[in-house]
C-alpha atoms as a PDB file:
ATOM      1  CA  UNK A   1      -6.775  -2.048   7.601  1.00  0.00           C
ATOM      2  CA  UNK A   2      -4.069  -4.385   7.246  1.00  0.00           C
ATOM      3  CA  UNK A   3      -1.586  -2.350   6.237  1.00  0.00           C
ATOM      4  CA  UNK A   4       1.807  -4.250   6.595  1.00  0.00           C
ATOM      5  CA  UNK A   5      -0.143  -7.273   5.760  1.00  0.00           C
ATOM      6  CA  UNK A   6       0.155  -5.724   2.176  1.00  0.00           C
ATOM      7  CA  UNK A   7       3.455  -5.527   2.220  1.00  0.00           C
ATOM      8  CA  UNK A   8       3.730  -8.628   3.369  1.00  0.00           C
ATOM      9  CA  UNK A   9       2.632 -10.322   0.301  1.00  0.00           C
ATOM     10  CA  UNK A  10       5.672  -7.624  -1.812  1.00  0.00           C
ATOM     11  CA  UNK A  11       7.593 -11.068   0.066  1.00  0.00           C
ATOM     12  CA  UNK A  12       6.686 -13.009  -3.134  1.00  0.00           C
ATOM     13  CA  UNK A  13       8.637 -10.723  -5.362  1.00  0.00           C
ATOM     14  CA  UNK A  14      12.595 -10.125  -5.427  1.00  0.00           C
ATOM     15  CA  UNK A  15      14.641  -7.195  -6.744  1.00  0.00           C
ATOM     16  CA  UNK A  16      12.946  -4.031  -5.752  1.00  0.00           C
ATOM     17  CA  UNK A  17       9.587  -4.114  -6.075  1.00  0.00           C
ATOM     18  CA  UNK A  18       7.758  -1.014  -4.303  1.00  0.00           C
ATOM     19  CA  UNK A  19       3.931  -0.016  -4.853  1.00  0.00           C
ATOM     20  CA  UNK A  20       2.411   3.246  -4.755  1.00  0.00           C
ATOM     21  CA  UNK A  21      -1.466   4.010  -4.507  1.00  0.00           C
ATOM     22  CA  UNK A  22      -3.001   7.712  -4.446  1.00  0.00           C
ATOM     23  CA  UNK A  23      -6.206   8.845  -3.700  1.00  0.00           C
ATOM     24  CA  UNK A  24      -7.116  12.287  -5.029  1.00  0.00           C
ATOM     25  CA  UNK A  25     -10.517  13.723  -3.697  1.00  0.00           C
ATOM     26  CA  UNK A  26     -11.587  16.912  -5.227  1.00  0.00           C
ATOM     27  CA  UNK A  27     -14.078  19.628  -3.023  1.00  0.00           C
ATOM     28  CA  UNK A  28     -16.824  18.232  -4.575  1.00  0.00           C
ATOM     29  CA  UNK A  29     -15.946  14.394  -3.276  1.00  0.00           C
ATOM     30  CA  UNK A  30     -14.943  13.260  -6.679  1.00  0.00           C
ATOM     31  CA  UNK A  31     -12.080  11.851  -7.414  1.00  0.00           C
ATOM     32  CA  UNK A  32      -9.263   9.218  -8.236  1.00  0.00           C
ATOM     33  CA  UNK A  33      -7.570   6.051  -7.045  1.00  0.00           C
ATOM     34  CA  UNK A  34      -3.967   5.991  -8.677  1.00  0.00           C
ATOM     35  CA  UNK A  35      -1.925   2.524  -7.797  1.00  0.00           C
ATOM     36  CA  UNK A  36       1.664   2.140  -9.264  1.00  0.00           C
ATOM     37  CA  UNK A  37       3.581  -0.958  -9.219  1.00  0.00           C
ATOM     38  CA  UNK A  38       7.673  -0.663  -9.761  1.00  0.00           C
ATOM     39  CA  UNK A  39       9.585  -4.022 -10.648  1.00  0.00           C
ATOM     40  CA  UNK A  40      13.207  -3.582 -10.429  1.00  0.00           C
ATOM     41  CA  UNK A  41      15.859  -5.081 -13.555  1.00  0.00           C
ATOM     42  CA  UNK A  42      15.985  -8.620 -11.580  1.00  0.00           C
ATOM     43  CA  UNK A  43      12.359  -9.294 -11.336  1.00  0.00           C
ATOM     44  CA  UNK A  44      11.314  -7.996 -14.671  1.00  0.00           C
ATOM     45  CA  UNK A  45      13.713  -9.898 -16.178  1.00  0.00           C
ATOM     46  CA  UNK A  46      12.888 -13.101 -14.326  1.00  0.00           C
ATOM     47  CA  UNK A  47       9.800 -12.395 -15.361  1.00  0.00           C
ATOM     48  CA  UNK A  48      10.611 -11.908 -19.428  1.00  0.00           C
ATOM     49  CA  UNK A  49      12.738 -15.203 -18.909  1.00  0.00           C
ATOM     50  CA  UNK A  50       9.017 -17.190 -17.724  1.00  0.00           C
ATOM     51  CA  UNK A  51       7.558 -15.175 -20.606  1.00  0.00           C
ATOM     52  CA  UNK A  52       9.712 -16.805 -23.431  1.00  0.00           C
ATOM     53  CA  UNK A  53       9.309 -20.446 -21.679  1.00  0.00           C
ATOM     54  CA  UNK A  54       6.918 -22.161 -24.053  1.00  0.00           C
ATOM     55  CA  UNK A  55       3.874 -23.549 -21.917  1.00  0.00           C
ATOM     56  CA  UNK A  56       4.614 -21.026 -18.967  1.00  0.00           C
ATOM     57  CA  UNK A  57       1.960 -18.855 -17.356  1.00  0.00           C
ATOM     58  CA  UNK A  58       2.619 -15.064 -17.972  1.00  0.00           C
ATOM     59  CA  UNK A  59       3.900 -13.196 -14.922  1.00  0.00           C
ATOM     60  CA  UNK A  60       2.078 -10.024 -15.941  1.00  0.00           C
ATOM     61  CA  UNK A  61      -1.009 -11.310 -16.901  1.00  0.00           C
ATOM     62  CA  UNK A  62      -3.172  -9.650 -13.887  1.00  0.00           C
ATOM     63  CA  UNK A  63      -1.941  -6.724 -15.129  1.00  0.00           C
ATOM     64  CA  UNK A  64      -3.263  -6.576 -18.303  1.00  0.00           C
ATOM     65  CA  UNK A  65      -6.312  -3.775 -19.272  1.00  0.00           C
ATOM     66  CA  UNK A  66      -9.169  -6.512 -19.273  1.00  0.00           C
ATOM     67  CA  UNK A  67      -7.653  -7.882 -15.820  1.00  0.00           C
ATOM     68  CA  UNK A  68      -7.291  -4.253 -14.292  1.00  0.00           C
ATOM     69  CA  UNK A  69     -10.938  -3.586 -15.551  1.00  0.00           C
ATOM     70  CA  UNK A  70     -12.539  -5.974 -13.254  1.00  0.00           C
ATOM     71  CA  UNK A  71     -10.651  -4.778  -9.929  1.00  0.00           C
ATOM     72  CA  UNK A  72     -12.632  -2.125 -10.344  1.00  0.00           C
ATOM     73  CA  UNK A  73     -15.561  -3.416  -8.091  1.00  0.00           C
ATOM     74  CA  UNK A  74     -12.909  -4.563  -5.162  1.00  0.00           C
ATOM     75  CA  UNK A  75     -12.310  -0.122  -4.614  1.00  0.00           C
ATOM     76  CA  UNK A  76     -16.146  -0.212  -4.034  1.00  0.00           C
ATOM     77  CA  UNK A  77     -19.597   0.559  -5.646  1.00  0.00           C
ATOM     78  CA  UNK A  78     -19.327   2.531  -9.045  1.00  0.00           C
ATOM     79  CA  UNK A  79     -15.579   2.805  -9.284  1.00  0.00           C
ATOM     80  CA  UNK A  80     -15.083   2.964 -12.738  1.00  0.00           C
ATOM     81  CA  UNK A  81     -11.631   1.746 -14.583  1.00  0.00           C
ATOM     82  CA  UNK A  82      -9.717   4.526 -16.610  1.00  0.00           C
ATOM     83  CA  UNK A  83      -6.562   2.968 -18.126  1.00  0.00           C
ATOM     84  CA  UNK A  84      -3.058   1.343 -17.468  1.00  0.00           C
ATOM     85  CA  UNK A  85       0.263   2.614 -17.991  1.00  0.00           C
ATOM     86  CA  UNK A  86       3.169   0.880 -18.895  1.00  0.00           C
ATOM     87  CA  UNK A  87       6.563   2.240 -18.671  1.00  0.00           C
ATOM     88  CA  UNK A  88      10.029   0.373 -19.218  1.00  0.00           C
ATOM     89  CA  UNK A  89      12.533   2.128 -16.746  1.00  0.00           C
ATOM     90  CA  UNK A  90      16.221   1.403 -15.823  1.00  0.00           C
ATOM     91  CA  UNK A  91      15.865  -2.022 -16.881  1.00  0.00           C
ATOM     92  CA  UNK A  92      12.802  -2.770 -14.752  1.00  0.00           C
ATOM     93  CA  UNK A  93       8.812  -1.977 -15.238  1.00  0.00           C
ATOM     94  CA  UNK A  94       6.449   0.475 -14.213  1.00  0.00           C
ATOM     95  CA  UNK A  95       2.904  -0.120 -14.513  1.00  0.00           C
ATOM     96  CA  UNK A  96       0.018   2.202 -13.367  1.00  0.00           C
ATOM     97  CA  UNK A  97      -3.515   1.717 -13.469  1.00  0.00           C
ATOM     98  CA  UNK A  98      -6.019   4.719 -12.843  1.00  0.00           C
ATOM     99  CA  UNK A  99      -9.503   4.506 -11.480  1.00  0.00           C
ATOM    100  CA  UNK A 100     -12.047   7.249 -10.958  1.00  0.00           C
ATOM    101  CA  UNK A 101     -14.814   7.527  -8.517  1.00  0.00           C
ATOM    102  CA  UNK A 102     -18.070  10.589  -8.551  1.00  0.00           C
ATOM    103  CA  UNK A 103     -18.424   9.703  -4.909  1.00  0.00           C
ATOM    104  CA  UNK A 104     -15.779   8.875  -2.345  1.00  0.00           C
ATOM    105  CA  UNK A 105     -17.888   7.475   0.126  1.00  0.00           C
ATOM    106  CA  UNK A 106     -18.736   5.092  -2.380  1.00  0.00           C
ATOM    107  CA  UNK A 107     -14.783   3.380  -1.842  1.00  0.00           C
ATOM    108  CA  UNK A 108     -13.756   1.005   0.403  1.00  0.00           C
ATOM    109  CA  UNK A 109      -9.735   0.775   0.519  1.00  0.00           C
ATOM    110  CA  UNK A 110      -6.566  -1.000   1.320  1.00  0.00           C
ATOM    111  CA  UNK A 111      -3.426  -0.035   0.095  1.00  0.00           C
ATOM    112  CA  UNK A 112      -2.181  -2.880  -2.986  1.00  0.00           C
ATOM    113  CA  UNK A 113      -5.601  -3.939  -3.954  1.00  0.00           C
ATOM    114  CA  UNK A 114      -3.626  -3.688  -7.611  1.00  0.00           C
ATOM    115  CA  UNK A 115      -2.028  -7.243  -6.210  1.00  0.00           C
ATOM    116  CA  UNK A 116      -4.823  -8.369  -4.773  1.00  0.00           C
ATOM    117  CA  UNK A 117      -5.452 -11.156  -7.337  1.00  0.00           C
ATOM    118  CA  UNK A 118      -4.991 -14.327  -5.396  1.00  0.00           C
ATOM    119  CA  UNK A 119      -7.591 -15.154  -3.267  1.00  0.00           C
ATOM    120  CA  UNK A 120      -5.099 -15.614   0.126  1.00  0.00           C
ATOM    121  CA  UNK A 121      -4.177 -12.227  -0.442  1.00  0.00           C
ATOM    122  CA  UNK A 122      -7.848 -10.825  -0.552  1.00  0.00           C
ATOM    123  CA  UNK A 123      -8.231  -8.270   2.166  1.00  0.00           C
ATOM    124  CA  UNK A 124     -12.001  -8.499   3.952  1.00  0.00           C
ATOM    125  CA  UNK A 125     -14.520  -5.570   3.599  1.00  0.00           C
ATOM    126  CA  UNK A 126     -13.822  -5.052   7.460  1.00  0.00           C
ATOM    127  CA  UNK A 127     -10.163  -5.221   7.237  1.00  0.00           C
ATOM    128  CA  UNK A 128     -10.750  -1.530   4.862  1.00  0.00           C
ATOM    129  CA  UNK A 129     -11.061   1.962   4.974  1.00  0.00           C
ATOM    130  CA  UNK A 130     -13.653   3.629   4.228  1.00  0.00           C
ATOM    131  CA  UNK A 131     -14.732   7.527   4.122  1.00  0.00           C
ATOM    132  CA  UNK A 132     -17.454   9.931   4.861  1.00  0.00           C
ATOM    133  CA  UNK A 133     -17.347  13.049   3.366  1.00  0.00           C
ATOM    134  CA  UNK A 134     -19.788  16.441   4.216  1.00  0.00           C
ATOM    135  CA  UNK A 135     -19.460  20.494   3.560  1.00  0.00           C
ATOM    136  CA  UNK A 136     -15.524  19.479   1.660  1.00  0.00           C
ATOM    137  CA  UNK A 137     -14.107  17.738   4.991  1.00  0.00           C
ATOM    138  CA  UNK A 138     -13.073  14.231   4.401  1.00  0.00           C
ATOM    139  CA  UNK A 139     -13.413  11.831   6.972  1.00  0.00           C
ATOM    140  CA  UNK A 140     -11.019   8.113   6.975  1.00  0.00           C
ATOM    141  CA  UNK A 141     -12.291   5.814   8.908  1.00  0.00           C
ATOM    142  CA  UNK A 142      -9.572   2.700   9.464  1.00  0.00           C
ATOM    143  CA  UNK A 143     -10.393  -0.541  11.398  1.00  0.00           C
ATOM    144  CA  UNK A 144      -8.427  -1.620  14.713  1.00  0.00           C
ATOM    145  CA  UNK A 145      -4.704  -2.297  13.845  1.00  0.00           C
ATOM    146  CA  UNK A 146      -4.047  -5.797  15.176  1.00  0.00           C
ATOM    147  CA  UNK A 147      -0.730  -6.664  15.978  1.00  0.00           C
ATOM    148  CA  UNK A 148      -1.148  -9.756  14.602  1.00  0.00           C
ATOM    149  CA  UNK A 149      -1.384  -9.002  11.397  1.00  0.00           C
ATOM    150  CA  UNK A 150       1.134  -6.132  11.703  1.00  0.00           C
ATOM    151  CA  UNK A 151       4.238  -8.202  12.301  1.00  0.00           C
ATOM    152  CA  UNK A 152       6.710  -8.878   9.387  1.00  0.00           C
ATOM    153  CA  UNK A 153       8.420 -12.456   8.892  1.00  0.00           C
ATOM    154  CA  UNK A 154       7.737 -15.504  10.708  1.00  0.00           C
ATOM    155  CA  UNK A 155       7.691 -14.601  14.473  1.00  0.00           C
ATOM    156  CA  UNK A 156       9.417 -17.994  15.309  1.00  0.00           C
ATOM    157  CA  UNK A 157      12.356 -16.446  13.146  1.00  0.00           C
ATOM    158  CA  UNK A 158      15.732 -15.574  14.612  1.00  0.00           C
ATOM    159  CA  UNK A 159      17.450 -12.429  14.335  1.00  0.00           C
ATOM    160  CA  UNK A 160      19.689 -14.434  12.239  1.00  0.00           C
ATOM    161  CA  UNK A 161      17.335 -15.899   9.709  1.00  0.00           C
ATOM    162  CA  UNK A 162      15.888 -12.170   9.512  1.00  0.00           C
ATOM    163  CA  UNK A 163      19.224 -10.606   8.595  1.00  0.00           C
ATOM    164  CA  UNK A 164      19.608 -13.338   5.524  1.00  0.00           C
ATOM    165  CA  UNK A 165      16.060 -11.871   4.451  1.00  0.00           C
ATOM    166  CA  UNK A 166      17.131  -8.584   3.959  1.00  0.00           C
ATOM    167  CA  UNK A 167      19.144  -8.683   0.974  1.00  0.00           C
ATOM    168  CA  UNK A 168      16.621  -9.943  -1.437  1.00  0.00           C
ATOM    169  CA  UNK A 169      14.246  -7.617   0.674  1.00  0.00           C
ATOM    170  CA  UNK A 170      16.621  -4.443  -0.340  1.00  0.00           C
ATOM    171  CA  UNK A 171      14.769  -1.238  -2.661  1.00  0.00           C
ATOM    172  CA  UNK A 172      11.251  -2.543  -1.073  1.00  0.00           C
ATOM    173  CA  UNK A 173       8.760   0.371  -0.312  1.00  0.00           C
ATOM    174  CA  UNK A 174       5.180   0.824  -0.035  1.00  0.00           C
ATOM    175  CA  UNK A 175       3.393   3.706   0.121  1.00  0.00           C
ATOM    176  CA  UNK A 176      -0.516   4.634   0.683  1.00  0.00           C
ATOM    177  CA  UNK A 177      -1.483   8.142   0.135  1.00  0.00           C
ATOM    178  CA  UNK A 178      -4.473  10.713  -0.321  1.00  0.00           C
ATOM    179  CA  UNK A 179      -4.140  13.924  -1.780  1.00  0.00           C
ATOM    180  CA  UNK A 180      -6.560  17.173  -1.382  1.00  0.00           C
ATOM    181  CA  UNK A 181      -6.790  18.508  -4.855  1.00  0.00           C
ATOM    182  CA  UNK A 182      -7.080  22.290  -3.489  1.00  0.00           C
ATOM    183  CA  UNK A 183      -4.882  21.918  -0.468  1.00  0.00           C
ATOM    184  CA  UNK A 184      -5.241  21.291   2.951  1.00  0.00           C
ATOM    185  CA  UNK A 185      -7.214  23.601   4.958  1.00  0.00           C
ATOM    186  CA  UNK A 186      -6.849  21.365   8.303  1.00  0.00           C
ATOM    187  CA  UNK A 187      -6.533  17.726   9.014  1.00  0.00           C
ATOM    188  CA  UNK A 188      -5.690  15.567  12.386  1.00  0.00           C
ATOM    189  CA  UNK A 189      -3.444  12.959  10.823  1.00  0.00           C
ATOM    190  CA  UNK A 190      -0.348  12.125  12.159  1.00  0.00           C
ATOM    191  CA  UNK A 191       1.879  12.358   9.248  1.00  0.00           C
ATOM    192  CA  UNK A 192       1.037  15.485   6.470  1.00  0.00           C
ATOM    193  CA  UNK A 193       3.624  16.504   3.748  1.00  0.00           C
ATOM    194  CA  UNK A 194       2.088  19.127   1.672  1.00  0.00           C
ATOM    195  CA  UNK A 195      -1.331  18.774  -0.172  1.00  0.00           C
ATOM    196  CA  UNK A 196      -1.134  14.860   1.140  1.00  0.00           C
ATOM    197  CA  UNK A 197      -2.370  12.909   4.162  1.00  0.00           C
ATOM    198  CA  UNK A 198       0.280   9.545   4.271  1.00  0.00           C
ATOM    199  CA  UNK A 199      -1.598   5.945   5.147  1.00  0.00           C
ATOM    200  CA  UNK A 200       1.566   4.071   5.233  1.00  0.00           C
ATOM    201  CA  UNK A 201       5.285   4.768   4.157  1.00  0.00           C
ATOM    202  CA  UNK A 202       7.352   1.280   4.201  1.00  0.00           C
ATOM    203  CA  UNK A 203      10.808   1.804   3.378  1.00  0.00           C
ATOM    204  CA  UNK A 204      12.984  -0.775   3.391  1.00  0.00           C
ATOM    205  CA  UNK A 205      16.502   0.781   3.030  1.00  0.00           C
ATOM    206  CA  UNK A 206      15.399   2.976   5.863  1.00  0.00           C
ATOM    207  CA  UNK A 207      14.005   0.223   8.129  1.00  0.00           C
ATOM    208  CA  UNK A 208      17.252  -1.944   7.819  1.00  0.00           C
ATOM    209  CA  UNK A 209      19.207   0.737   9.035  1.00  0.00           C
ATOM    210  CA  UNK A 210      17.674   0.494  12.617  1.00  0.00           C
ATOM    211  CA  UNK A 211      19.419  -1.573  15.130  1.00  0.00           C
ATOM    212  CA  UNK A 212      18.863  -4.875  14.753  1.00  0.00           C
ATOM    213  CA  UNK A 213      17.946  -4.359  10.882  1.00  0.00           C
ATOM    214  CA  UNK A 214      14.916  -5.878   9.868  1.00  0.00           C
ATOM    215  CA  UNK A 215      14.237  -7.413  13.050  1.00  0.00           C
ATOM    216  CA  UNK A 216      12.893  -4.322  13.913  1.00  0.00           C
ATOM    217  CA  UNK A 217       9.951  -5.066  12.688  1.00  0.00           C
ATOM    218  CA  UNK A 218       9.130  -7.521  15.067  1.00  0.00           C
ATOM    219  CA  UNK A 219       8.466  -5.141  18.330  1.00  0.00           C
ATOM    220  CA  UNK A 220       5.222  -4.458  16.855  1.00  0.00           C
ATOM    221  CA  UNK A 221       3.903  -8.063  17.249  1.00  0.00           C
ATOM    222  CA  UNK A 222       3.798  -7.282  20.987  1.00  0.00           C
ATOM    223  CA  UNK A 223       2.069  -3.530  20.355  1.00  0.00           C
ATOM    224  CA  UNK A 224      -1.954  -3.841  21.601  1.00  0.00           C
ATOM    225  CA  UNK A 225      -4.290  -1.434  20.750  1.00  0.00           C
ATOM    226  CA  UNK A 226      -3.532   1.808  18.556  1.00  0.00           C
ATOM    227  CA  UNK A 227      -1.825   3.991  21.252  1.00  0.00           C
ATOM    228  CA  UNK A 228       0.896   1.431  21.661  1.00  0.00           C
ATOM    229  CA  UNK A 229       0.905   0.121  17.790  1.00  0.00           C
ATOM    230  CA  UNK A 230       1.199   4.324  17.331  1.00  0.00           C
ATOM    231  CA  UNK A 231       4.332   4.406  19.714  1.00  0.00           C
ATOM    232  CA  UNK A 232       6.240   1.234  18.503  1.00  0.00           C
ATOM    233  CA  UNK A 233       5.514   2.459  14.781  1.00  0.00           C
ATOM    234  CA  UNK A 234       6.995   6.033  16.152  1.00  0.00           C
ATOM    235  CA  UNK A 235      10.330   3.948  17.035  1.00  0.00           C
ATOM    236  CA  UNK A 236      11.065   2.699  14.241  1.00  0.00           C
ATOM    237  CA  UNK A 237      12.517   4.667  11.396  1.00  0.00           C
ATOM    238  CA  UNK A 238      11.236   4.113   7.849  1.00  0.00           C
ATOM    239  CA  UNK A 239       7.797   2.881   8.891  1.00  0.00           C
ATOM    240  CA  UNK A 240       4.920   5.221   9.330  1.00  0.00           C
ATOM    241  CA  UNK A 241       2.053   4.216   9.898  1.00  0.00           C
ATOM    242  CA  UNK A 242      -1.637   6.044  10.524  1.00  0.00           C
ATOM    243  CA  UNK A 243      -3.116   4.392  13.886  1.00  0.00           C
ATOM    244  CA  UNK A 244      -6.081   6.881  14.864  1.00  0.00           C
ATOM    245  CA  UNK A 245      -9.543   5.470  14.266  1.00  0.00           C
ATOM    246  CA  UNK A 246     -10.950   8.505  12.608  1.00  0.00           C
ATOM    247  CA  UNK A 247      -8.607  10.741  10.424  1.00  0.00           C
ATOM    248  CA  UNK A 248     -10.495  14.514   9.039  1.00  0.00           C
ATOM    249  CA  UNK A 249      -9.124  15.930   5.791  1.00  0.00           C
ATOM    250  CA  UNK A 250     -11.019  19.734   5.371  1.00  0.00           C
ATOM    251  CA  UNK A 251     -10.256  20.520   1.246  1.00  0.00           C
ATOM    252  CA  UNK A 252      -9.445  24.219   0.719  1.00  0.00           C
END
């Protein structure tokens, strides 16, 4: 699953944009797929300025209900749309959509399929998670990381040009979660905070404050194979990152 190649494409937006997405599986395998999608002040209010420009595309127009509706069928077979939210906050935008699934093995994932509306940014059915689920114990399933694909910026890029990224990067975080409605009885994954297994935790503040900044990031381009993608991820604070192949979730 190309996981920081989702946050990749959060480059195209300016003034803190972070993106959460939840899945909640119940004990019977049922459950929901929650993304959320935070624009700070600056780019909603680029984005009302395009709005009011006669003749201009709208900015929020993949986000609409009818829009939402048919990313349904990129979550997988039978994932069924329940509504968007739309929240003005501190000057900037909030906008969650909810799905719901009867059968988890049904999904196939990535992290920001919400964004996923421009064909280069389509992530392939390979490139996903995808579950198996028996007797209440969730099993994830994730592709091989590829460094590749994991590496942030242009890896011609000096440290220099890096550190002029970072302001306009500044507030960025993505986040990929699932949640055990129940609790946790007993899972392998690397990183567990309560009731929830985390995918992915991108924090920008966090990640500029390692040495070097930003250009932290780059180590990971020379990472091959998950034990040493797992250890350069470990090095680096405000990234986490889940590496193992196969991750069990048992539901109390």
């Amino acid at each position: 699953m190309a996981l920081l190649g989702a946050v990749m494409a959060l480059t195209m937006f300016s003034g803190c944009l972070q993106v959460d997405s939840l899945i909640t599986v119940k004990k019977d395998g049922s459950g929901t797929i929650q993304e959320t999608i935070s624009f700070g002040a600056q780019a909603y209010g680029m984005m009302k300025m395009s709005q009011a420009q006669e003749g201009a595309e709208d900015p929020l127009a993949d986000f609409d209900e009818e829009s939402l509706k048919e990313q349904a069928s990129k979550y997988g077979e039978g994932i069924e749309f329940v509504g968007v939210e739309k929240v003005e906050k501190d000057g900037g935008l909030v906008i969650t959509a909810t799905y719901k699934f009867d059968d988890i093995t049904k999904v196939s994932y990535s992290p920001g399929t919400m964004m996923d509306t421009e064909e280069e940014l389509a992530v392939e059915e390979e490139d996903k998670a995808s579950f198996g689920f028996d007797d209440g114990v969730l099993t994830v399933t994730l592709p091989e990381p590829d460094s590749a694909d994991l590496g942030f910026g242009d890896e011609e890029a000096s440290d220099e040009e890096m550190a002029m990224m970072a302001p306009m990067l500044a507030g960025m975080k993505m986040t990929a979660r699932i949640e055990a409605e129940g609790g946790i009885a007993e899972t392998n994954a690397t990183y567990q905070d309560g009731d929830e297994v985390v995918l992915l935790s991108f924090i920008m503040d966090e990640i500029l404050t390692n040495e070097g900044g930003i250009s932290a990031l780059k180590k990971i381009e020379g990472a091959e194979g998950r034990e040493a993608i797992a250890k350069t991820v470990s090095e680096i604070k405000g990234l986490k990152m889940e590496t193992k192949e196969k991750v069990t979730i048992e539901i109390k």
